[in-house]
Protein backbone atom coordinates (compact mmCIF):
# COMPACT_ATOMS: atom_id res chain seq x y z
CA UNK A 1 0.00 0.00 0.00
CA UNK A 2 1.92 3.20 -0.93
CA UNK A 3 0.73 6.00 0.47
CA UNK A 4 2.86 8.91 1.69
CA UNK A 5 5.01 8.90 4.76
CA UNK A 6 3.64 10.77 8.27
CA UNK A 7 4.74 10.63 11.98
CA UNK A 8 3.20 9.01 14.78
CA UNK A 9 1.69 12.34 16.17
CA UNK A 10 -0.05 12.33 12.84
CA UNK A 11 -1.14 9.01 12.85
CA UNK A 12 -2.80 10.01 15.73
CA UNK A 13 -4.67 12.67 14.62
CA UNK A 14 -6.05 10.02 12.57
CA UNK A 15 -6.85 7.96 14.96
CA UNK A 16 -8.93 10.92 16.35
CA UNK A 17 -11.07 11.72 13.44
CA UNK A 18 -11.47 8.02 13.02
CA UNK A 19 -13.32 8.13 16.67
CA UNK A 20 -14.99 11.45 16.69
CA UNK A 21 -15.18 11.65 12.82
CA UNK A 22 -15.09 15.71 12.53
CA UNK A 23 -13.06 17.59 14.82
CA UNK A 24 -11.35 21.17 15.09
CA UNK A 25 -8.32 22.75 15.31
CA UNK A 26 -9.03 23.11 18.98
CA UNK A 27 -10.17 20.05 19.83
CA UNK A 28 -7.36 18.02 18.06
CA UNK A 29 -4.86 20.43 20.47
CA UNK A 30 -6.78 19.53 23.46
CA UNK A 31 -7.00 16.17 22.53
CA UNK A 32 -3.11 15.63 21.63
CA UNK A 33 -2.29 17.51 24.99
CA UNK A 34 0.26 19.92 22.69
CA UNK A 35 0.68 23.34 23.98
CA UNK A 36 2.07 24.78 20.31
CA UNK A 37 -0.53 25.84 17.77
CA UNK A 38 2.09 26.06 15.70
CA UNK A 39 3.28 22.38 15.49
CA UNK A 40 -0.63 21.71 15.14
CA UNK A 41 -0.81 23.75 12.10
CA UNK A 42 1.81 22.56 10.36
CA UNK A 43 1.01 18.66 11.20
CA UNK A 44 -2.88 19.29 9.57
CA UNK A 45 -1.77 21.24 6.71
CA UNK A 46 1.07 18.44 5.28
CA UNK A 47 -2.23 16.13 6.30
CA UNK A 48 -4.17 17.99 4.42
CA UNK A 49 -1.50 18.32 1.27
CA UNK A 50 -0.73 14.54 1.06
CA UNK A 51 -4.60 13.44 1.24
CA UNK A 52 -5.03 12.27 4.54
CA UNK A 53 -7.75 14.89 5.74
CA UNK A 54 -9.69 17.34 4.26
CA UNK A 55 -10.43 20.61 5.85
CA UNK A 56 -13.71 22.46 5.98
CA UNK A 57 -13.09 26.52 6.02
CA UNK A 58 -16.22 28.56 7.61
CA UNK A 59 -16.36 31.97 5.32
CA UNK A 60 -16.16 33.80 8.90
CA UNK A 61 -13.22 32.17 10.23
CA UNK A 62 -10.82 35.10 9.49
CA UNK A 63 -13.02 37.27 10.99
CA UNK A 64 -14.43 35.58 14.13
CA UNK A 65 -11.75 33.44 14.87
CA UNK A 66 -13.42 29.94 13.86
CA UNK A 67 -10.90 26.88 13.75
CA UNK A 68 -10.80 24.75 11.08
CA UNK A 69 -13.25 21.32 10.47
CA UNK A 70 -11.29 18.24 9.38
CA UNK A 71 -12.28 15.15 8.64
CA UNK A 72 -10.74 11.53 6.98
CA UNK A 73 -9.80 11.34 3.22
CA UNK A 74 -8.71 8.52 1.13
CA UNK A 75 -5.10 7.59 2.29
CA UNK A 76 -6.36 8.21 5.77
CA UNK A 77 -9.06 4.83 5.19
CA UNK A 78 -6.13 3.28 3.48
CA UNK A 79 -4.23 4.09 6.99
CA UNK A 80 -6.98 3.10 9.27
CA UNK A 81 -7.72 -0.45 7.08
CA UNK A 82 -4.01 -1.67 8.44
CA UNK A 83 -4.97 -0.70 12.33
CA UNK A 84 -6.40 -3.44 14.37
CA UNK A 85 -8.18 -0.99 16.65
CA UNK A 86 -10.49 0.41 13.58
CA UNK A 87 -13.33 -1.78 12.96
CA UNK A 88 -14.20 -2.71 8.73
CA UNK A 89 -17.90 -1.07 9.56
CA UNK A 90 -17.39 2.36 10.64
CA UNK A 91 -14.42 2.25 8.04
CA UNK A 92 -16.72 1.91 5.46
CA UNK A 93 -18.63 4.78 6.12
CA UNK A 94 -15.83 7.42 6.40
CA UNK A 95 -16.18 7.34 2.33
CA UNK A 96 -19.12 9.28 2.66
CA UNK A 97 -17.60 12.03 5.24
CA UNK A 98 -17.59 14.94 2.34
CA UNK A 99 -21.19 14.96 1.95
CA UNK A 100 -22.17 14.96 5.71
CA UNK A 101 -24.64 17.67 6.40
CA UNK A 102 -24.18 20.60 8.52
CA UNK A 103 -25.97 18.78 11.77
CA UNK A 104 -23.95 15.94 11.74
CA UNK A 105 -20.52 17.60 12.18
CA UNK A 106 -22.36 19.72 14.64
CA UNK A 107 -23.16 17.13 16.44
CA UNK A 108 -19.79 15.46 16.46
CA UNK A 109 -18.08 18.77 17.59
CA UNK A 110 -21.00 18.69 20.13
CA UNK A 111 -19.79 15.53 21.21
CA UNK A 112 -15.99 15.94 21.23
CA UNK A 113 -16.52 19.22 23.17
CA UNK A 114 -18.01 16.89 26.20
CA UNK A 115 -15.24 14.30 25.77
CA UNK A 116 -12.77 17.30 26.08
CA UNK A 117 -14.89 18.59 28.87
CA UNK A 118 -15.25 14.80 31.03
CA UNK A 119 -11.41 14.31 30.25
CA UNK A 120 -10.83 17.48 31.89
CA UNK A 121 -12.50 16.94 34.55
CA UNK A 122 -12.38 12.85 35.50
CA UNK A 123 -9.25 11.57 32.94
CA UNK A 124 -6.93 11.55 35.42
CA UNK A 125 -8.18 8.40 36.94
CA UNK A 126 -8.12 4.98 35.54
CA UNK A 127 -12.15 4.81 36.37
CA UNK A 128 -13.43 7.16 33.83
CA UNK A 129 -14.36 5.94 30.76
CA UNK A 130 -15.84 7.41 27.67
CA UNK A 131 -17.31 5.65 23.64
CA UNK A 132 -18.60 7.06 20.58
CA UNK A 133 -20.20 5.24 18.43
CA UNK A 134 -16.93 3.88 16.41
CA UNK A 135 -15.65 2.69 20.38
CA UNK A 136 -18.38 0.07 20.14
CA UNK A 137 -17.16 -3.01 19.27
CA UNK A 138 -19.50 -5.39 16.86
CA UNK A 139 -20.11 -7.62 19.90
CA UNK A 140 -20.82 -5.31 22.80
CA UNK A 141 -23.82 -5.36 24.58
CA UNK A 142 -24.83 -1.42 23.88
CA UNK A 143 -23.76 -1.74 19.81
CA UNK A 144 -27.46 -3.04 19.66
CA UNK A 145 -29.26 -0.09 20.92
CA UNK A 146 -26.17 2.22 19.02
CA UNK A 147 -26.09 5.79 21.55
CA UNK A 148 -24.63 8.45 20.37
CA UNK A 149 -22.10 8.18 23.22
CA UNK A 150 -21.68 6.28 26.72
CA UNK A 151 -19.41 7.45 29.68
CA UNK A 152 -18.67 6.13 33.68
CA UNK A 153 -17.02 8.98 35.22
CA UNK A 154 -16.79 6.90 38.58
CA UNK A 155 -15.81 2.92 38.65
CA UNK A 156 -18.90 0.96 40.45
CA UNK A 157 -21.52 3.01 39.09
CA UNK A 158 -23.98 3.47 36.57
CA UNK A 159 -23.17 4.36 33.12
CA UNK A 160 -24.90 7.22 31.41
CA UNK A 161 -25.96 6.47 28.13
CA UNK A 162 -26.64 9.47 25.62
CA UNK A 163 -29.36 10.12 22.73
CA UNK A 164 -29.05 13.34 20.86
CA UNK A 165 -32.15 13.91 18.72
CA UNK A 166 -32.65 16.22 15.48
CA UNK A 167 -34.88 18.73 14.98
CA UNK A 168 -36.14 16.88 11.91
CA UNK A 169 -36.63 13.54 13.90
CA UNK A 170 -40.33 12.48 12.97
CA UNK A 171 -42.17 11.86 16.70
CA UNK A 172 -42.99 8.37 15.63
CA UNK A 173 -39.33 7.60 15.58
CA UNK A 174 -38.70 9.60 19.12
CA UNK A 175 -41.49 7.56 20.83
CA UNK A 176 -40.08 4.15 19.34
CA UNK A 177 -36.62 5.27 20.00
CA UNK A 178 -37.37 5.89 23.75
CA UNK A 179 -39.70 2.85 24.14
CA UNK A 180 -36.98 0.59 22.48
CA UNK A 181 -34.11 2.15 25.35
CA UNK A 182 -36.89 0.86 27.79
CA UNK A 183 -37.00 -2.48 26.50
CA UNK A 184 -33.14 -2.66 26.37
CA UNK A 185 -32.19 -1.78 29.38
CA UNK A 186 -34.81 -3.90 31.64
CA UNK A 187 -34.89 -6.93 29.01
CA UNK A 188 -31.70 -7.63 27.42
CA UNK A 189 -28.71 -8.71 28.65
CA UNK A 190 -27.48 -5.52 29.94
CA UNK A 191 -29.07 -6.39 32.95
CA UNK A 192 -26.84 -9.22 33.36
CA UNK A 193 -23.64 -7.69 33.40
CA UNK A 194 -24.11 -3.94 34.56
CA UNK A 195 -26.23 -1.83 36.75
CA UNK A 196 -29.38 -0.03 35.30
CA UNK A 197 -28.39 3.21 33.42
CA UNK A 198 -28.35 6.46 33.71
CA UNK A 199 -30.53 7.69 30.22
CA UNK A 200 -29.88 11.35 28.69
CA UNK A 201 -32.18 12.64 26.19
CA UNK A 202 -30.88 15.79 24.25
CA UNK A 203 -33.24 17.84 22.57
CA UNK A 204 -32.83 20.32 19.95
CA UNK A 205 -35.37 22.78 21.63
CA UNK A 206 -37.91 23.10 24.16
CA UNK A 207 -40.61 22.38 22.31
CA UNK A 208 -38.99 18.52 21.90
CA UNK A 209 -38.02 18.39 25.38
CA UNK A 210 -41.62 18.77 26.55
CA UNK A 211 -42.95 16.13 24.33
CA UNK A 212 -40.14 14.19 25.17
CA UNK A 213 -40.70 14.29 29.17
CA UNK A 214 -44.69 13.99 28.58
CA UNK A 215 -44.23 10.57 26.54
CA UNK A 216 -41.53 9.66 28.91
CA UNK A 217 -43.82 9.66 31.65
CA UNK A 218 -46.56 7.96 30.28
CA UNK A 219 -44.00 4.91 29.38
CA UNK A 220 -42.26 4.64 32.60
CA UNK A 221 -46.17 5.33 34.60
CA UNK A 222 -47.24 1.68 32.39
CA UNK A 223 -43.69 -0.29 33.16
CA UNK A 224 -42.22 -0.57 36.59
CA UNK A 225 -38.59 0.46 35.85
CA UNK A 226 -35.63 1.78 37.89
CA UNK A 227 -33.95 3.39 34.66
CA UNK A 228 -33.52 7.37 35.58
CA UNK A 229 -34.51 9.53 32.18
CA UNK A 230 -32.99 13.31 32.56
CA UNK A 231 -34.03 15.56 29.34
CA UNK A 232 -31.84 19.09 28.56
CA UNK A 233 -31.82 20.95 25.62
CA UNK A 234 -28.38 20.76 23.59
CA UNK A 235 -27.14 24.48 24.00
CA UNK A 236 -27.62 24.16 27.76
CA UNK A 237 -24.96 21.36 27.49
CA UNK A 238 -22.80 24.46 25.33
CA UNK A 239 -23.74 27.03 28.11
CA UNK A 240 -22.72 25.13 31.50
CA UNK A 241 -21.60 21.75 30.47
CA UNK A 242 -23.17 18.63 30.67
CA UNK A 243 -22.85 18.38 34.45
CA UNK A 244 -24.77 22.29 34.78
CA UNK A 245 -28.01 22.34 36.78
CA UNK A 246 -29.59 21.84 33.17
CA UNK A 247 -31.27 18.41 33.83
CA UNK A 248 -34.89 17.23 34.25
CA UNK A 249 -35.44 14.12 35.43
CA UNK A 250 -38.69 12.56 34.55
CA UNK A 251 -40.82 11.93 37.12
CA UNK A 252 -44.80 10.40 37.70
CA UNK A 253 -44.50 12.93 40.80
């Protein structure tokens, strides 16, 4: 496989789009723990020039100080396809990275931004874990009900298991989407292994979050469940970080 030569520093910055699949300038610092933009820059830019990752420019960056998108290219799969951490399945869909729309990347900058904000806080432990969605492995318990993300910031307790919904997202699918977490996590074999979860439902807006918490309630008021359901609105999450006073858990009280 020829492709052109990079260092192990860029390998990982590879390794990093591979598991959060669009990330920022930013975030990639933070993530590498590397104090000089510089060195940054120059690593994404000779990525960039020998087709590893592509870049995605916002028209206002110059003037509001907006880092950089990247995401995989083609020698970057070829890269990833010779690592035994990177699984054939999520592979295959980093062909299709370019034409991602706008709400996706959001949502995996959303995502990185409380990785960066967990690892922070709880990474300095051996306890504290944290999965997207290319973490799961084929066989794992939680690849069947596919979260957007899963973390244990504390060994011994209960994980907390993420859903971010779109605006778009017809109420059929929220209500079957919910229900089916239900089923999961009292039914299968989760049950088995680890403690009942902790469930976070992320809404685009308000008006979601309300119909989310009134279906909620009537689902959990039919099943006898110990599975905790907390609702927030996504730009809470921006404004005082996932662990902010921004939670309501749903309640028949």
């Amino acid at each position: 496989m020829n492709i052109p030569h990079i260092t192990n520093r860029q390998q990982d910055i590879l390794l990093l789009l591979y598991r959060f699949r669009f990330l920022n300038r930013t975030q990639i610092q933070l993530l590498l723990h590397h104090k000089n933009t510089k060195s940054i820059n120059t690593w994404l830019k000779d990525l960039t020039d020998k087709k590893y990752i592509e870049r995605i420019i916002n028209d206002q960056s110059k003037l509001n100080n907006i880092p950089t998108i990247y995401y995989l290219s083609l020698n970057a799969i070829k890269f990833l396809k010779t690592q035994s951490s990177c699984k054939t399945e999520y592979i295959t869909k980093l062909y299709k990275e370019k034409t991602r729309s706008e709400q996706f990347i959001n949502k995996c900058l959303f995502i990185a931004d409380i990785y960066l904000y967990l690892l922070n806080k709880y990474g300095n432990t051996s306890y504290f874990v944290f999965f997207t969605q290319s973490d799961f492995t084929p066989t794992s318990i939680v690849k069947e009900i596919f979260p957007h993300f899963v973390f244990r910031k504390v060994a011994g307790q209960p994980f907390f298991v993420a859903e971010i919904f779109s605006g778009i997202t017809p109420r059929f699918a929220i209500r079957a989407r919910i229900t089916k977490y239900l089923t999961f996590f009292t039914q299968g074999n989760w049950i088995k292994k680890e403690k009942v979860p902790n469930i976070l439902l992320i809404c685009p807006d308000d008006k979601m979050k309300k119909f989310i918490i009134k279906f909620t309630k009537t689902i959990i008021e039919e099943e006898t469940t110990d599975i905790n359901f907390f609702v927030t609105v996504a730009d809470m999450i921006t404004k005082q970080t996932i662990e902010g006073q921004i939670w309501q858990k749903v309640s028949l009280e």
